[in-house]
PDB file of N, CA and C in Angstrom:
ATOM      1  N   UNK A   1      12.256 -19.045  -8.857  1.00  0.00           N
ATOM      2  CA  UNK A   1      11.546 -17.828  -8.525  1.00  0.00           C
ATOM      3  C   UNK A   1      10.827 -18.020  -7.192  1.00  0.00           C
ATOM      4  N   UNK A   2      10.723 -17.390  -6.251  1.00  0.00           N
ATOM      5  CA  UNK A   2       9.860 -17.163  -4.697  1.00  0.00           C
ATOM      6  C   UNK A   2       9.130 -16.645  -5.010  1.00  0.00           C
ATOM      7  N   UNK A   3       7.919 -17.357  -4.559  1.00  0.00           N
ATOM      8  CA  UNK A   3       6.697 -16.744  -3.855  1.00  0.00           C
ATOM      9  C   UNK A   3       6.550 -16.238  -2.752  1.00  0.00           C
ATOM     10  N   UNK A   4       6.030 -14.750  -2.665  1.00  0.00           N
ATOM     11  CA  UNK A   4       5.624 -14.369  -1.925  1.00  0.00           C
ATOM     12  C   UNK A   4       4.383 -13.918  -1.332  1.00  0.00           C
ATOM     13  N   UNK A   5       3.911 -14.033  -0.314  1.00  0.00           N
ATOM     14  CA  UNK A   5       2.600 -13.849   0.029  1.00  0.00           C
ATOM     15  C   UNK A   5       2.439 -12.307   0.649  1.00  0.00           C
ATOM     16  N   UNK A   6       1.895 -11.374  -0.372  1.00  0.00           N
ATOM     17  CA  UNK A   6       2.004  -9.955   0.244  1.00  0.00           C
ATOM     18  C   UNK A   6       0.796  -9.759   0.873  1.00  0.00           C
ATOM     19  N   UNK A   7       0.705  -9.615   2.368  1.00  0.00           N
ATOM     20  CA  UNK A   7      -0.542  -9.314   2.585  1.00  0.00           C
ATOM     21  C   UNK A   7      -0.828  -7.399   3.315  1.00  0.00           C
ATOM     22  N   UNK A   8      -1.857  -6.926   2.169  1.00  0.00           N
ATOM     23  CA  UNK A   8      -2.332  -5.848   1.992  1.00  0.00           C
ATOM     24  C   UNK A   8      -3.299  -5.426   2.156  1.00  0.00           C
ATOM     25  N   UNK A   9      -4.056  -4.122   2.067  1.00  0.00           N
ATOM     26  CA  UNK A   9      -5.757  -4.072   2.112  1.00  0.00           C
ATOM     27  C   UNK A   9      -5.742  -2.638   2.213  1.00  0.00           C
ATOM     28  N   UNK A  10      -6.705  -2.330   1.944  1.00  0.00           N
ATOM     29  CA  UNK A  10      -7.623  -0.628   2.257  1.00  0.00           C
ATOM     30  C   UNK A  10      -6.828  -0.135   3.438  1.00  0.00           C
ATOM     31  N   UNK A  11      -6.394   0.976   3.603  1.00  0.00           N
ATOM     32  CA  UNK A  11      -5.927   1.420   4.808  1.00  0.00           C
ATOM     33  C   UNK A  11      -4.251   0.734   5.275  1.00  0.00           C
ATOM     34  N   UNK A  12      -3.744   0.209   4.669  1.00  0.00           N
ATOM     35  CA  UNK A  12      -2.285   0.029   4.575  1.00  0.00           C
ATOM     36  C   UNK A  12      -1.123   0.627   4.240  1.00  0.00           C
ATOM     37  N   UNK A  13       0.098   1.144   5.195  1.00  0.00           N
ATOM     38  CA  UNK A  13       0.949   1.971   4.914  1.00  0.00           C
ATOM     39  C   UNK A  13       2.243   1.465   4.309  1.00  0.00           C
ATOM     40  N   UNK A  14       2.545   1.514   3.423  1.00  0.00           N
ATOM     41  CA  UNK A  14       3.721   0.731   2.662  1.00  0.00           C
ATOM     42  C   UNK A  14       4.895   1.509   2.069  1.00  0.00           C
ATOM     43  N   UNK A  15       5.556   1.666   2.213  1.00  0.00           N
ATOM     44  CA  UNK A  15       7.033   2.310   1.483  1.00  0.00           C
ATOM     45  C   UNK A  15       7.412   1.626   0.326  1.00  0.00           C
ATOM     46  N   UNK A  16       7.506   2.427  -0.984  1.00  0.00           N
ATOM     47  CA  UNK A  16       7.948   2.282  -2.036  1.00  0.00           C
ATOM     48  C   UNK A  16       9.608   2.581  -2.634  1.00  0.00           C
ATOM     49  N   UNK A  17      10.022   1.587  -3.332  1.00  0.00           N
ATOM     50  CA  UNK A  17      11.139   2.032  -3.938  1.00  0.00           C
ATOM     51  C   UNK A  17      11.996   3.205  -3.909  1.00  0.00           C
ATOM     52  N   UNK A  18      11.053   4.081  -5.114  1.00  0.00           N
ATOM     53  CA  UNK A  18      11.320   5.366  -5.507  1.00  0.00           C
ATOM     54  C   UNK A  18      10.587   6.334  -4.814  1.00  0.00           C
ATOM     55  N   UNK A  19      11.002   7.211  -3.717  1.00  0.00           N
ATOM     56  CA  UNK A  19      10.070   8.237  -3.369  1.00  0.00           C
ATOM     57  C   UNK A  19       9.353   9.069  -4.614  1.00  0.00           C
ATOM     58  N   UNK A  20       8.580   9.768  -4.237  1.00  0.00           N
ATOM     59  CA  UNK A  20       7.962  10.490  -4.551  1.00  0.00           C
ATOM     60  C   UNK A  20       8.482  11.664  -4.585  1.00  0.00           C
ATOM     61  N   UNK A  21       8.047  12.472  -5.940  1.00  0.00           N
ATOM     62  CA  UNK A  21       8.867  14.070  -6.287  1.00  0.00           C
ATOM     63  C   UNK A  21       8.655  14.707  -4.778  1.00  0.00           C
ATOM     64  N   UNK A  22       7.805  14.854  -4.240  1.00  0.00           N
ATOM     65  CA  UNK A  22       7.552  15.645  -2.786  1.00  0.00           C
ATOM     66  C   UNK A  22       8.584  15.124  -1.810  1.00  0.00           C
ATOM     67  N   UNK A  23       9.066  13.935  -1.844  1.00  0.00           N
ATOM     68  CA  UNK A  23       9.863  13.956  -1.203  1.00  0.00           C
ATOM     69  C   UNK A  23       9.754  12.987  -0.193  1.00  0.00           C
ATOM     70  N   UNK A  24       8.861  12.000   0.158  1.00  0.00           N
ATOM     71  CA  UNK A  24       8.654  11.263   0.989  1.00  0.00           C
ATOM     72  C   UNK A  24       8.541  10.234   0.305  1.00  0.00           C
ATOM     73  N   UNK A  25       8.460   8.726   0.600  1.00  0.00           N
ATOM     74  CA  UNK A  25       8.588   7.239  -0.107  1.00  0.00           C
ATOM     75  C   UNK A  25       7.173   6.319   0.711  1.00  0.00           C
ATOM     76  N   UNK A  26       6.455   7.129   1.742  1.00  0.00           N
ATOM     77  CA  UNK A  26       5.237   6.670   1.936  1.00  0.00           C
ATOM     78  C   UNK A  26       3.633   6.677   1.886  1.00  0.00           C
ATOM     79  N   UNK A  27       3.134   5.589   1.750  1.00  0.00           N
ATOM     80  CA  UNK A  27       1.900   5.786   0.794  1.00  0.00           C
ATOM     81  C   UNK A  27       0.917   4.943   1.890  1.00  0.00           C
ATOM     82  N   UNK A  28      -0.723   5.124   1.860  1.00  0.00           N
ATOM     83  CA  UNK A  28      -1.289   4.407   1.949  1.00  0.00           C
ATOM     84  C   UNK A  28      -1.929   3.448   1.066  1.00  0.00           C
ATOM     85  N   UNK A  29      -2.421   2.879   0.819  1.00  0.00           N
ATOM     86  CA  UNK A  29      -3.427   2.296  -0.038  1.00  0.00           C
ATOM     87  C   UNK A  29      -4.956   2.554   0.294  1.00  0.00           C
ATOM     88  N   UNK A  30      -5.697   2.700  -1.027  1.00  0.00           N
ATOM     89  CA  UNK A  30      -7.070   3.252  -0.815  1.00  0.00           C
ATOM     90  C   UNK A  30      -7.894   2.181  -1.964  1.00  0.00           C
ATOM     91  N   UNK A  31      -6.669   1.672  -2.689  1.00  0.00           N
ATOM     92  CA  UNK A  31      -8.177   0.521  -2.906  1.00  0.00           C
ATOM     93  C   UNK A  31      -7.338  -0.981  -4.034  1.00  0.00           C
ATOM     94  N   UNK A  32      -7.948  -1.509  -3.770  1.00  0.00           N
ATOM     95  CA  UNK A  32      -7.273  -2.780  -4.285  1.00  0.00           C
ATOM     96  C   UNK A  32      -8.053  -3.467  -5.082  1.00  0.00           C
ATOM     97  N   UNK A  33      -7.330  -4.182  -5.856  1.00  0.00           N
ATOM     98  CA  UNK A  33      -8.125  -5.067  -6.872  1.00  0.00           C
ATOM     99  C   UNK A  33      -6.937  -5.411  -7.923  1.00  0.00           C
ATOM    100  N   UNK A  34      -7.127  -5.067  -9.422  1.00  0.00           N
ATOM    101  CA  UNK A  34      -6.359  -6.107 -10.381  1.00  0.00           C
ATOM    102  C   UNK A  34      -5.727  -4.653 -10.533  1.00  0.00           C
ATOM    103  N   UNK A  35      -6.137  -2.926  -9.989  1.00  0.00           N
ATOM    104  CA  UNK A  35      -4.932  -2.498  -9.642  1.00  0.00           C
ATOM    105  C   UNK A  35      -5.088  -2.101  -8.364  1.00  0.00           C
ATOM    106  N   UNK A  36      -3.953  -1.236  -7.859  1.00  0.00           N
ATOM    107  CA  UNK A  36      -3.892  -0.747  -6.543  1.00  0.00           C
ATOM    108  C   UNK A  36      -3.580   1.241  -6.766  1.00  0.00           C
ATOM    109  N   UNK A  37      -4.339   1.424  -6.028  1.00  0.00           N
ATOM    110  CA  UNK A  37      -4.753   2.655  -5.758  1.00  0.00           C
ATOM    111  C   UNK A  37      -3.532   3.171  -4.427  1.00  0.00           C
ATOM    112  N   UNK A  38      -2.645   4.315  -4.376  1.00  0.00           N
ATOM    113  CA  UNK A  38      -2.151   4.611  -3.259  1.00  0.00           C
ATOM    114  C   UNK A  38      -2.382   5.974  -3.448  1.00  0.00           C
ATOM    115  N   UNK A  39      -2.551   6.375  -2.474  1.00  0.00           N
ATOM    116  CA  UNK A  39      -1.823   8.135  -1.927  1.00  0.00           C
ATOM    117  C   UNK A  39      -0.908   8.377  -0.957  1.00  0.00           C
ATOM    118  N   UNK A  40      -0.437   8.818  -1.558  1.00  0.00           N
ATOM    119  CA  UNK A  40       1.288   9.907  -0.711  1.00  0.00           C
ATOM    120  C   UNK A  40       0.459  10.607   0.706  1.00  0.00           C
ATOM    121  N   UNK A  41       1.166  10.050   1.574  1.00  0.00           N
ATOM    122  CA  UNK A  41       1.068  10.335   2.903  1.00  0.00           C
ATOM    123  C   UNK A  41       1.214  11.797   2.954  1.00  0.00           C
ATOM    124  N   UNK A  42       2.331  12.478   2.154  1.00  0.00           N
ATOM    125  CA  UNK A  42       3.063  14.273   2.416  1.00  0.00           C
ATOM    126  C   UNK A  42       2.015  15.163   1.684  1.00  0.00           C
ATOM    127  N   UNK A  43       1.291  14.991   0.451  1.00  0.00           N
ATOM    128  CA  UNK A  43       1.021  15.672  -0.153  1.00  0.00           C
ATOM    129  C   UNK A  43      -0.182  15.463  -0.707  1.00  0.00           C
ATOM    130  N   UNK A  44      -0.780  14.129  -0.956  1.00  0.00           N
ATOM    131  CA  UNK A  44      -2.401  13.640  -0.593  1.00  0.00           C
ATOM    132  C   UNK A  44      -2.351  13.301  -2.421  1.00  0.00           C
ATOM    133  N   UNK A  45      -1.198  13.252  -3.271  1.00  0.00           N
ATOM    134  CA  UNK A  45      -1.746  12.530  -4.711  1.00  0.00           C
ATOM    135  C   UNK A  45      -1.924  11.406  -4.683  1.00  0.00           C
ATOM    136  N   UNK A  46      -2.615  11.127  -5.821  1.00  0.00           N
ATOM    137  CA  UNK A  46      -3.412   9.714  -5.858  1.00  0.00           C
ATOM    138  C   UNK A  46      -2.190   9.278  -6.729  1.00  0.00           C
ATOM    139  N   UNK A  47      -2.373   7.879  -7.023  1.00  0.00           N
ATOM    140  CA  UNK A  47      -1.556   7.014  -7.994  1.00  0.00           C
ATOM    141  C   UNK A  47      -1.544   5.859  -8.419  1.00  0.00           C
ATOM    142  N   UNK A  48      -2.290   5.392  -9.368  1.00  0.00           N
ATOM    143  CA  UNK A  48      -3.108   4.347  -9.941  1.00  0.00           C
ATOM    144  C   UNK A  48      -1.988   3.103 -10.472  1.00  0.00           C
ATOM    145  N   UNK A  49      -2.027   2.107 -10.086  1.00  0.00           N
ATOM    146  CA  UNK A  49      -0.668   1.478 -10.413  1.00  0.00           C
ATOM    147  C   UNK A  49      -1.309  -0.279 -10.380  1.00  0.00           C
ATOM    148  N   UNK A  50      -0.668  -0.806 -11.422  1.00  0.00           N
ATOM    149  CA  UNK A  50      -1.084  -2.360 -11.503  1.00  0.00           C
ATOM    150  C   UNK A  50      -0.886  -3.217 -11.000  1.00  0.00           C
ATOM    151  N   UNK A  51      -1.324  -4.052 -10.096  1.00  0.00           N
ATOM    152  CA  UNK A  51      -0.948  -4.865  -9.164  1.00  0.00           C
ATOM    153  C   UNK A  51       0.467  -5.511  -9.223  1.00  0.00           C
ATOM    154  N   UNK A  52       0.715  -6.100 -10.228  1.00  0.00           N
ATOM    155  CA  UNK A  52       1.857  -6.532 -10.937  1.00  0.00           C
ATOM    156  C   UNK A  52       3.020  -5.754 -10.506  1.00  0.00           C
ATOM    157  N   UNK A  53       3.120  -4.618 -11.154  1.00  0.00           N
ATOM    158  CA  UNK A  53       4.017  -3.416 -11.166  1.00  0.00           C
ATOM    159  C   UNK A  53       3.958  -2.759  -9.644  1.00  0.00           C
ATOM    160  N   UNK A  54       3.113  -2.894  -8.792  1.00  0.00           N
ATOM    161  CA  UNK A  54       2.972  -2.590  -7.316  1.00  0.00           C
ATOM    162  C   UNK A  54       3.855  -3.146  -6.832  1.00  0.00           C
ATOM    163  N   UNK A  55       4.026  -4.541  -6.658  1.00  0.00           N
ATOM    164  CA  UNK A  55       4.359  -5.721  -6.070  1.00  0.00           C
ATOM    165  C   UNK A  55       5.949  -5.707  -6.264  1.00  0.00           C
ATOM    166  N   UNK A  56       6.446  -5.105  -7.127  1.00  0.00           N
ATOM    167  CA  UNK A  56       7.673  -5.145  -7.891  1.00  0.00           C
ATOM    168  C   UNK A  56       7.937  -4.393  -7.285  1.00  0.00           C
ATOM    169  N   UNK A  57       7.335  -2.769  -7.098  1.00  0.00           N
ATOM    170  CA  UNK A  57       7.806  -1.523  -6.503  1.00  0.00           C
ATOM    171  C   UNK A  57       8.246  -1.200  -5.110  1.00  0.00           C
ATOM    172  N   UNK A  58       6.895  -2.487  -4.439  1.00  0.00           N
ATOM    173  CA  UNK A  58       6.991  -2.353  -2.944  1.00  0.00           C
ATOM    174  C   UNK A  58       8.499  -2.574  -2.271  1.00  0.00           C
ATOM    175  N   UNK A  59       8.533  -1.629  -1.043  1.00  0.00           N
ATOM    176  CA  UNK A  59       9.780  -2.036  -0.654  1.00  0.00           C
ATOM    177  C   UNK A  59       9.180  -2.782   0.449  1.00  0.00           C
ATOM    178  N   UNK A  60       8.455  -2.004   1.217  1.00  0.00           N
ATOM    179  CA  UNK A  60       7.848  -2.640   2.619  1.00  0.00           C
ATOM    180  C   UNK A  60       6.830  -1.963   3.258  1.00  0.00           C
ATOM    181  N   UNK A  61       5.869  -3.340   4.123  1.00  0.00           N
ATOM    182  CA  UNK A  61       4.966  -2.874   4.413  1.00  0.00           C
ATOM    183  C   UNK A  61       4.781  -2.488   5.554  1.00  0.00           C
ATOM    184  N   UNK A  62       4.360  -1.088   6.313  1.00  0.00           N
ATOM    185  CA  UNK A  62       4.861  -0.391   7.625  1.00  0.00           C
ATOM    186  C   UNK A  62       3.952  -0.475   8.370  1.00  0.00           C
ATOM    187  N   UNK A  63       2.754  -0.832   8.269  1.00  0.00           N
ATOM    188  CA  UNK A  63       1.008  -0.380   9.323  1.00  0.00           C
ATOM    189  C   UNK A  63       0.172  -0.956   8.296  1.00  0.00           C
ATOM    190  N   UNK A  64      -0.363  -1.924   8.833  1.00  0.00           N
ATOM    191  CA  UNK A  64      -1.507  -2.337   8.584  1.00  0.00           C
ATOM    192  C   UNK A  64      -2.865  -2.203   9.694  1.00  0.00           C
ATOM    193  N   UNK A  65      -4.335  -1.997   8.386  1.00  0.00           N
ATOM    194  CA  UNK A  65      -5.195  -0.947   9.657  1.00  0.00           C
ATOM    195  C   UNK A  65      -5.416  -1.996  10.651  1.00  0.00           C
ATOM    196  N   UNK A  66      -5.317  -1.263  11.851  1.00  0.00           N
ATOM    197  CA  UNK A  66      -5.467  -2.125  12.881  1.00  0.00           C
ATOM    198  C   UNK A  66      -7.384  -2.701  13.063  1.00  0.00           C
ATOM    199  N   UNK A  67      -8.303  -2.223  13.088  1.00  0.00           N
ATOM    200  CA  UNK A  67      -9.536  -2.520  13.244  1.00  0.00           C
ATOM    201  C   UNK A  67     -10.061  -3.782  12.192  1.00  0.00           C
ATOM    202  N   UNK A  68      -9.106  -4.109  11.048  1.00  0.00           N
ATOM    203  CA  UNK A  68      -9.206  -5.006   9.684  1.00  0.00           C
ATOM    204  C   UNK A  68      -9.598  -6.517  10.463  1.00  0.00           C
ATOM    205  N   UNK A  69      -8.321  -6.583  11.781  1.00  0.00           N
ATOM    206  CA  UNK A  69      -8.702  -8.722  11.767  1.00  0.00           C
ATOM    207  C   UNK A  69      -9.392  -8.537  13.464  1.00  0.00           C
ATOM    208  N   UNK A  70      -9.931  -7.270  13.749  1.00  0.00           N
ATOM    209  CA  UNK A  70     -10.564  -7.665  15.067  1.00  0.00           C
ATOM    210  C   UNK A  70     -12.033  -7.789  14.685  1.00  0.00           C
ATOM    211  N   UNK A  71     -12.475  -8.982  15.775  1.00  0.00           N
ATOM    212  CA  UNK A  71     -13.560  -9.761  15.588  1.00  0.00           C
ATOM    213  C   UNK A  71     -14.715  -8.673  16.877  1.00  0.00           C
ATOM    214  N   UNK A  72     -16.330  -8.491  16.147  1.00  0.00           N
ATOM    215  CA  UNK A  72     -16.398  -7.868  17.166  1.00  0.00           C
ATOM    216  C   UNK A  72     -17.653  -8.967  17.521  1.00  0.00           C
ATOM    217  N   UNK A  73     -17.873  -8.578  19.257  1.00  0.00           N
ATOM    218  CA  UNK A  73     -18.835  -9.457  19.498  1.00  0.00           C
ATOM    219  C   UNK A  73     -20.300  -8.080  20.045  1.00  0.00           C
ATOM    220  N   UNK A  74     -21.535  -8.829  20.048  1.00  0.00           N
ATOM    221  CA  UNK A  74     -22.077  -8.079  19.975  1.00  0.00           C
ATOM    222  C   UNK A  74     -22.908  -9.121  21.639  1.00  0.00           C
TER     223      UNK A  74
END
């Protein structure tokens, strides 16, 4: 079995498997933990899904938020 290291977060655009009845297959993520939270980019539903079962679903990950690994100096 492979390990993979999915790296994700708040504000991440990811394409799933199975589109969505609306018709589009992309989602952001809005919150993470032991599950993951996405909404449909086309139509703004939410969709509560278990990390586990996420991970399985994901096809790929498209945009990650850009402001997440910049360091700021003051």
């Amino acid at each position: 079995m492979e390990n993979k290291v999915l790296n994700y977060g708040v504000g991440t655009k990811v394409i799933m498997k199975k589109p969505h009845p609306c018709g589009t297959n992309l989602w952001e993520i809005t919150r993470t933990g032991a599950d993951i939270k996405i909404k449909c980019i086309n139509c703004g539903r939410t969709v509560l899904i278990p990390r586990i079962e996420f991970n399985k679903k994901l096809k790929k990950i498209v945009e990650e938020e850009e402001n997440k690994w910049k360091i700021r100096k003051n």
